[in-house]
Each structure stands twice: as structure tokens, then as C-alpha cells.
Protein backbone atom coordinates (compact mmCIF):
# COMPACT_ATOMS: atom_id res chain seq x y z
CA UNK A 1 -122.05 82.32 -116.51
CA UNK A 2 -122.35 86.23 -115.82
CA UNK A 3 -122.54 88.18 -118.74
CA UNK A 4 -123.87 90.92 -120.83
CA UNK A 5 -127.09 90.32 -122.64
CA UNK A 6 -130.05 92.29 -123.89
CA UNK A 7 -133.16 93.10 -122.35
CA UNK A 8 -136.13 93.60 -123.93
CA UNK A 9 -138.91 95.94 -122.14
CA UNK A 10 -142.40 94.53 -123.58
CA UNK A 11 -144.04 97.37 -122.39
CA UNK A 12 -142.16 99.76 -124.84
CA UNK A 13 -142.47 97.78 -127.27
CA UNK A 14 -144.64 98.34 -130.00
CA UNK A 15 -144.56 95.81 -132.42
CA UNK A 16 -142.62 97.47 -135.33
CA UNK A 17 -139.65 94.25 -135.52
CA UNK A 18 -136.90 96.40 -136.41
CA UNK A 19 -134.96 94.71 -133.65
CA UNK A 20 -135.23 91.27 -135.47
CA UNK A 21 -134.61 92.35 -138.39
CA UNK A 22 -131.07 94.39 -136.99
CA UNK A 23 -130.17 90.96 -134.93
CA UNK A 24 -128.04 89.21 -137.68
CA UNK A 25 -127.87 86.54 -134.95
CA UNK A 26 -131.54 85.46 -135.20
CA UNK A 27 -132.08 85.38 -131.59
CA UNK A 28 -134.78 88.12 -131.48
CA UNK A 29 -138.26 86.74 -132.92
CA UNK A 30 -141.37 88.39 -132.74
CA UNK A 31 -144.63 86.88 -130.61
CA UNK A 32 -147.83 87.86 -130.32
CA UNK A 33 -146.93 91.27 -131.31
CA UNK A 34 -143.97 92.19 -129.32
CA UNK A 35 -140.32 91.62 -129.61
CA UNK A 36 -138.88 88.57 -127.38
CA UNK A 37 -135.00 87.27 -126.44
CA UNK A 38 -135.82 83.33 -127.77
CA UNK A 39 -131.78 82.60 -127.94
CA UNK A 40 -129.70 83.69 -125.08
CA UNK A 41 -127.03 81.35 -126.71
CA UNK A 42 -127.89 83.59 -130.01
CA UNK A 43 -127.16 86.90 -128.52
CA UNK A 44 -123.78 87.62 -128.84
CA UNK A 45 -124.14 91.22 -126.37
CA UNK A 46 -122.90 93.48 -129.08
CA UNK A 47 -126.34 95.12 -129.35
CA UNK A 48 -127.12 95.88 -132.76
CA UNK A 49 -130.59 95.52 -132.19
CA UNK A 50 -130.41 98.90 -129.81
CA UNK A 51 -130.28 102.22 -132.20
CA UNK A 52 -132.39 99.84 -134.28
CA UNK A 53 -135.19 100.57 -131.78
CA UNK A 54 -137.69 103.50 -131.85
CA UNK A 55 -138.97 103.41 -128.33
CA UNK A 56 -135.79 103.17 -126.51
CA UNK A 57 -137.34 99.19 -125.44
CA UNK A 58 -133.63 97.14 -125.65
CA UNK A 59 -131.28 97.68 -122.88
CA UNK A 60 -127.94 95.67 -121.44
CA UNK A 61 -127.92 94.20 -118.25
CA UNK A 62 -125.55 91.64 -116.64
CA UNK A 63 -127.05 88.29 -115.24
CA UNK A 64 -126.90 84.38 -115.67
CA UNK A 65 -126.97 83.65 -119.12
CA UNK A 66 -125.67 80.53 -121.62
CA UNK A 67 -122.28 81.25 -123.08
CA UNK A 68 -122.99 82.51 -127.30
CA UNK A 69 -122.80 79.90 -129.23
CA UNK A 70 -121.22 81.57 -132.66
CA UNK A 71 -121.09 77.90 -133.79
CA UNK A 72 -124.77 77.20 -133.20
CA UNK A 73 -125.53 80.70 -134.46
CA UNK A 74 -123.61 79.96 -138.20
CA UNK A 75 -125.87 76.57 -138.73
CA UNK A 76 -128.78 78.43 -137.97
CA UNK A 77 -127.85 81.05 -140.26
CA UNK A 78 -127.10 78.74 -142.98
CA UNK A 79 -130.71 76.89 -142.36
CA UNK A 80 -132.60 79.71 -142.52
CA UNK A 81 -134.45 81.19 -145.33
CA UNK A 82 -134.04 84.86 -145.87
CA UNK A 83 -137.26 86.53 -144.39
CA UNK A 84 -138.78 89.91 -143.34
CA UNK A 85 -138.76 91.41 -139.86
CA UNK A 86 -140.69 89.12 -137.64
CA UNK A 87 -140.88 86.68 -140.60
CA UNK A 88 -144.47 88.52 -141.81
CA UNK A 89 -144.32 90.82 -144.83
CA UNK A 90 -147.26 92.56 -142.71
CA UNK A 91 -145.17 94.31 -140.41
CA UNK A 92 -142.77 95.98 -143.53
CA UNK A 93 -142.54 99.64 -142.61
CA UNK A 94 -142.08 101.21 -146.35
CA UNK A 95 -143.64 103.66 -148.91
CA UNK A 96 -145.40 103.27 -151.79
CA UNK A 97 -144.61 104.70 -154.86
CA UNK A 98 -147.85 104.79 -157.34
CA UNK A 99 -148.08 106.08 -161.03
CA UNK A 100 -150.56 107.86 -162.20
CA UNK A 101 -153.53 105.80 -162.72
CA UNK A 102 -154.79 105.17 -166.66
CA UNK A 103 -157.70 105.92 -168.00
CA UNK A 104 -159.99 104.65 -171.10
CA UNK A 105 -163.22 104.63 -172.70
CA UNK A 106 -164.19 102.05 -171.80
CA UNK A 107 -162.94 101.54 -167.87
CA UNK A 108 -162.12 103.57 -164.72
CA UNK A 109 -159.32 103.36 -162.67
CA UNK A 110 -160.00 102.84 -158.78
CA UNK A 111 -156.45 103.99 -157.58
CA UNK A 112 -155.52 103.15 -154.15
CA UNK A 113 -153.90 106.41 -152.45
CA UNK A 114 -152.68 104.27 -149.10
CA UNK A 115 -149.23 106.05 -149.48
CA UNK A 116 -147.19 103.78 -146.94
CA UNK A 117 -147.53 100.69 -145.02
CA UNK A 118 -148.09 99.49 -142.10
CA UNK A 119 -150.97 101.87 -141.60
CA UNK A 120 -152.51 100.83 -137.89
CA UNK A 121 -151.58 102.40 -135.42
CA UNK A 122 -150.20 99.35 -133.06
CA UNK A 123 -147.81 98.79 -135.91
CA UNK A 124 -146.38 101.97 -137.55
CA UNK A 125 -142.92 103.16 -136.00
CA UNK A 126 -142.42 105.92 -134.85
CA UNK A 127 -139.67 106.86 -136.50
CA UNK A 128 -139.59 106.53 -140.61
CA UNK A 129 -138.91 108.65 -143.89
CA UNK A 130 -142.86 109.22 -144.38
CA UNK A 131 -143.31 111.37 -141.76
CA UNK A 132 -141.07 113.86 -142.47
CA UNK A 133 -143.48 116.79 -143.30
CA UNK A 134 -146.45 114.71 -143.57
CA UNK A 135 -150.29 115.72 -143.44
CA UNK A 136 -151.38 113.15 -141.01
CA UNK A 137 -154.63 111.06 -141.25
CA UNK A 138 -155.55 109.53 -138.10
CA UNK A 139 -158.94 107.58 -138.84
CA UNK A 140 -161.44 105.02 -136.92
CA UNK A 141 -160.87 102.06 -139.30
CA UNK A 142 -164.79 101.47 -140.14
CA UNK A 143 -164.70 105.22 -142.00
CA UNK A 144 -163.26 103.96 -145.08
CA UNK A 145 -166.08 101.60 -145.24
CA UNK A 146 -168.78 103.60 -144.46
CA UNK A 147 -167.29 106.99 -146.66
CA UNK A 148 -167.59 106.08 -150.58
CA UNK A 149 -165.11 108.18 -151.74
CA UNK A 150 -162.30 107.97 -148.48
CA UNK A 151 -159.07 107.67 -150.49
CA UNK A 152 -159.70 110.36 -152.92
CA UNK A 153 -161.28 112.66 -150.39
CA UNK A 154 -158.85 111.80 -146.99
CA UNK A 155 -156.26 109.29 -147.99
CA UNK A 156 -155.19 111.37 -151.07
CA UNK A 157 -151.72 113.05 -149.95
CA UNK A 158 -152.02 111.73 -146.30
CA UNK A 159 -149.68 109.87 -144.65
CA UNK A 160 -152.43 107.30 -143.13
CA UNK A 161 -152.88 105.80 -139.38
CA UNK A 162 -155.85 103.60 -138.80
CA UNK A 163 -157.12 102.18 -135.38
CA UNK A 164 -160.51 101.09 -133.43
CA UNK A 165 -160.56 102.80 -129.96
CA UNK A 166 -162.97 99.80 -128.85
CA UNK A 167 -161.99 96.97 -129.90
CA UNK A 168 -157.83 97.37 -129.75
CA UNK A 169 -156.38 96.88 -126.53
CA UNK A 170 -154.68 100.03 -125.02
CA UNK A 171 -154.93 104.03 -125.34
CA UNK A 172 -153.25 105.41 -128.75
CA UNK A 173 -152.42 108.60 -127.24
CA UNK A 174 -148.39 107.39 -126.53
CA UNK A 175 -147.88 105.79 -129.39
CA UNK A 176 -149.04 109.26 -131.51
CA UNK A 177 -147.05 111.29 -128.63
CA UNK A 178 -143.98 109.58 -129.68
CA UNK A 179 -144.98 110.26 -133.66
CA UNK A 180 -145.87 114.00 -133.53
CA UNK A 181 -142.98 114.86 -131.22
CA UNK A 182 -140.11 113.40 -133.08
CA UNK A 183 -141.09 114.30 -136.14
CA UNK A 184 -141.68 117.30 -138.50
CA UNK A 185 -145.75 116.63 -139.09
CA UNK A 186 -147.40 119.82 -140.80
CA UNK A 187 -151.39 118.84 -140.13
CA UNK A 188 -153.60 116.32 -138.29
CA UNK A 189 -156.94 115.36 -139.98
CA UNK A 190 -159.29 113.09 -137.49
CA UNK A 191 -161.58 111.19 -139.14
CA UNK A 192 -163.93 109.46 -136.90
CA UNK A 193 -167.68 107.53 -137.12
CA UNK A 194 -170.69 109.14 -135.28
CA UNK A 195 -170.64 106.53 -132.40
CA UNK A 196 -169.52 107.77 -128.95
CA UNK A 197 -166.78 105.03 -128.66
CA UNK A 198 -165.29 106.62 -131.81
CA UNK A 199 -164.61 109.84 -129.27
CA UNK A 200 -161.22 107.51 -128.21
CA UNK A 201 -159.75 108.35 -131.48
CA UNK A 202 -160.05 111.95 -131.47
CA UNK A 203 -159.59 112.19 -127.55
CA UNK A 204 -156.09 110.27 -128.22
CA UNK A 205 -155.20 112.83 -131.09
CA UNK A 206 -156.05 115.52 -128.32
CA UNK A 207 -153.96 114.31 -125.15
CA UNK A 208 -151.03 113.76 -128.18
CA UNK A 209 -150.91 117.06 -129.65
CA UNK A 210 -150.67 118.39 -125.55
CA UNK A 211 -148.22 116.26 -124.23
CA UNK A 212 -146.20 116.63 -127.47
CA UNK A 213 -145.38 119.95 -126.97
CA UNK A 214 -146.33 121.07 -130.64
CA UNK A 215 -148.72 123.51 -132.03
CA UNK A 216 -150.02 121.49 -135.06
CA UNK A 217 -152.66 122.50 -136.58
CA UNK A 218 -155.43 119.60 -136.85
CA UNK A 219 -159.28 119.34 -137.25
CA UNK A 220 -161.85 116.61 -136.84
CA UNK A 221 -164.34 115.21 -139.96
CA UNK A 222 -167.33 113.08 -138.56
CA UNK A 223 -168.61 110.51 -141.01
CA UNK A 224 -172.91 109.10 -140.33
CA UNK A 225 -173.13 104.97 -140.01
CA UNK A 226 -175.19 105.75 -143.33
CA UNK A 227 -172.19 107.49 -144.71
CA UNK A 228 -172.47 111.07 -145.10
CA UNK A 229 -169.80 114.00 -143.65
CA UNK A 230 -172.06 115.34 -140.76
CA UNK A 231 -169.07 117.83 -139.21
């Protein structure tokens, strides 16, 4: 039969799972990173799943589709243990509340200052609470292992984005586009190794903050592979 049924743009798509977790229906899962129509007989054409979605990647269109099954979709529910958008706590988008940490005599508290989660950049929406006035941290993920003191000195009071321009596919620069323009961010600290492939990062930051439209104002710290600030 002809009917109206979501379509899902995997090339828009980035991974945050909001869409599952808005489909009460179950027929959204999430593979391999990306959101994905696995029930046509699940989708009931309502679209709850579309304000749900930052990038604007879930559309309607009419075409061949099974008939929804509201029948099939109530067992399911009923089988189903509750779970977490894309069934992986990993891909949570929340903030994180910490105390202050507790000293003694006799012990020191290492404090973790991560102040949200997720914190790569292929999974953080583009849309959520956290941003709202945040001092960004946009760092090549191997600085906080080669920097001894990263949270205190760069995590600390940072709203934090982590990424490898080598090694993940694709170019960053969209995804923080999309971040700095539709939201209220007051600074952008870059935080990259001494490596030339580490110039991604801050070149992404760059083409961002241009296409974005926004004067924010941002600088660049350089960290040595033996782990000292050399900019």
C-alpha cells in the first residue's frame, strides 16, 4: 500500500539517537552509528521522531510501504526491556553534576572535571542545555594523555569535545558549524598535539567559526609528544 512513512537521510545524521529514543513505536534502531527505519510495519507516520532531530535528517515521503501493525507494535512493546537511546548508555547526551571533591591527610582527590557526556565529536548533538553559554574545549583526543594536568588546566569549566582528525572518518568542521551557530557559545579553546595531522582539528575550528557567522573569540594551546605547552 501507498502511504506516509519516514525517511531517514544517513548523511545528516550524526549519531546522537534522539530519534529512537522519541519513536515510542520501536521501529527506529541505531546501526553502525547512524539512525535506520528497521520496522516499516512499526512506523505508524505520525512523526514523533522529527522535532526530536537536531540536523533536520527525518522527513515524510509517500511510497510502498507495509500497513502499521499497532498489534505487532503492542507485543513488541510489552517484550521489550526499557533501554537508552540506541540501546547503549554511551550515546546518553546529559550533564554531570560533581561535588566538590574531599580532601585528607592522608589522600588526594583526582576529580574528574568532564562536565557532560558524550564528549566526541561524532556523537555530541548539536543541540543540548550545556551549551548554552559554554567555554568550549575542542581537543585532539591524545592531549589528555600526553598533558599531566588536562582536566584541571583545560577541562576545568569547559564544556568538552574530543576528536582525532586522522584516524575518524570525515571533516569536523559541519558538525561544529551546526554547534557554534545555534547556540550561545562565549569562547573556543583548541587544544591540539604538535603533529601536523593534529592541524585538522584546529583547521575544522577555523572553517566553523567562518561559516558560522559568529565572532567568537577562540585561541589555540599546542601540547609536545613529551608533554609540555609549547604555544
Amino acid at each position: 500500500m501507498i502511504r506516509k512513512i519516514i525517511k531517514i537521510d544517513k548523511e545528516k545524521c550524526n549519531g546522537c539517537g534522539a530519534c529512537a529514543d522519541a519513536c515510542h513505536e520501536g521501529a527506529i534502531e541505531m546501526i553502525n552509528g547512524k539512525a535506520e527505519l528497521t520496522r516499516e510495519d512499526y512506523c505508524d507516520g505520525l512523526g514523533d521522531c522529527l522535532p526530536a532531530c537536531p540536523t533536520g535528517a527525518i522527513t515524510f515521503e509517500s511510497r510502498e510501504a507495509p500497513e502499521y501493525d499497532e498489534e505487532a507494535v503492542k507485543r513488541a512493546k510489552a517484550q521489550r526491556s526499557p533501554k537508552l537511546p540506541c540501546g547503549c548508555p554511551g550515546t546518553l547526551s546529559k550533564s554531570i553534576k560533581r561535588e566538590a571533591p574531599t580532601f585528607t591527610r592522608t589522600s588526594t582527590a583526582n576529580t574528574s572535571r568532564l562536565a557532560q557526556w558524550p564528549c566526541q565529536i561524532k556523537l555530541v548533538p548539536t543541540n543540548a542545555p550545556y551549551f548554552d553559554g559554554a567555554n568550549l574545549l575542542v581537543a585532539a583526543d591524545c592531549t589528555a594523555f600526553a598533558y599531566g594536568n588536562f582536566h584541571d588546566e583545560f577541562i576545568r569549566n569547559h564544556i568538552t569535545l574530543i576528536g582525532c582528525p586522522k584516524l575518524d572518518e570525515g571533516d569536523y568542521a559541519e558538525k561544529l558549524t551546526a554547534i557554534i551557530a545555534n547556540n550561545n557559545i562565549k569562547s573556543i579553546k583548541v587544544v591540539r598535539m604538535e603533529v601536523p595531522c593534529c592541524g585538522g582539528i584546529e583547521n575544522a575550528v577555523k572553517r566553523a567559526l567562518m561559516a558560522s557567522g559568529k565572532l567568537v573569540p577562540w585561541q589555540v594551546v599546542t601540547i609536545s609528544t613529551d608533554g609540555r605547552i609549547v604555544e
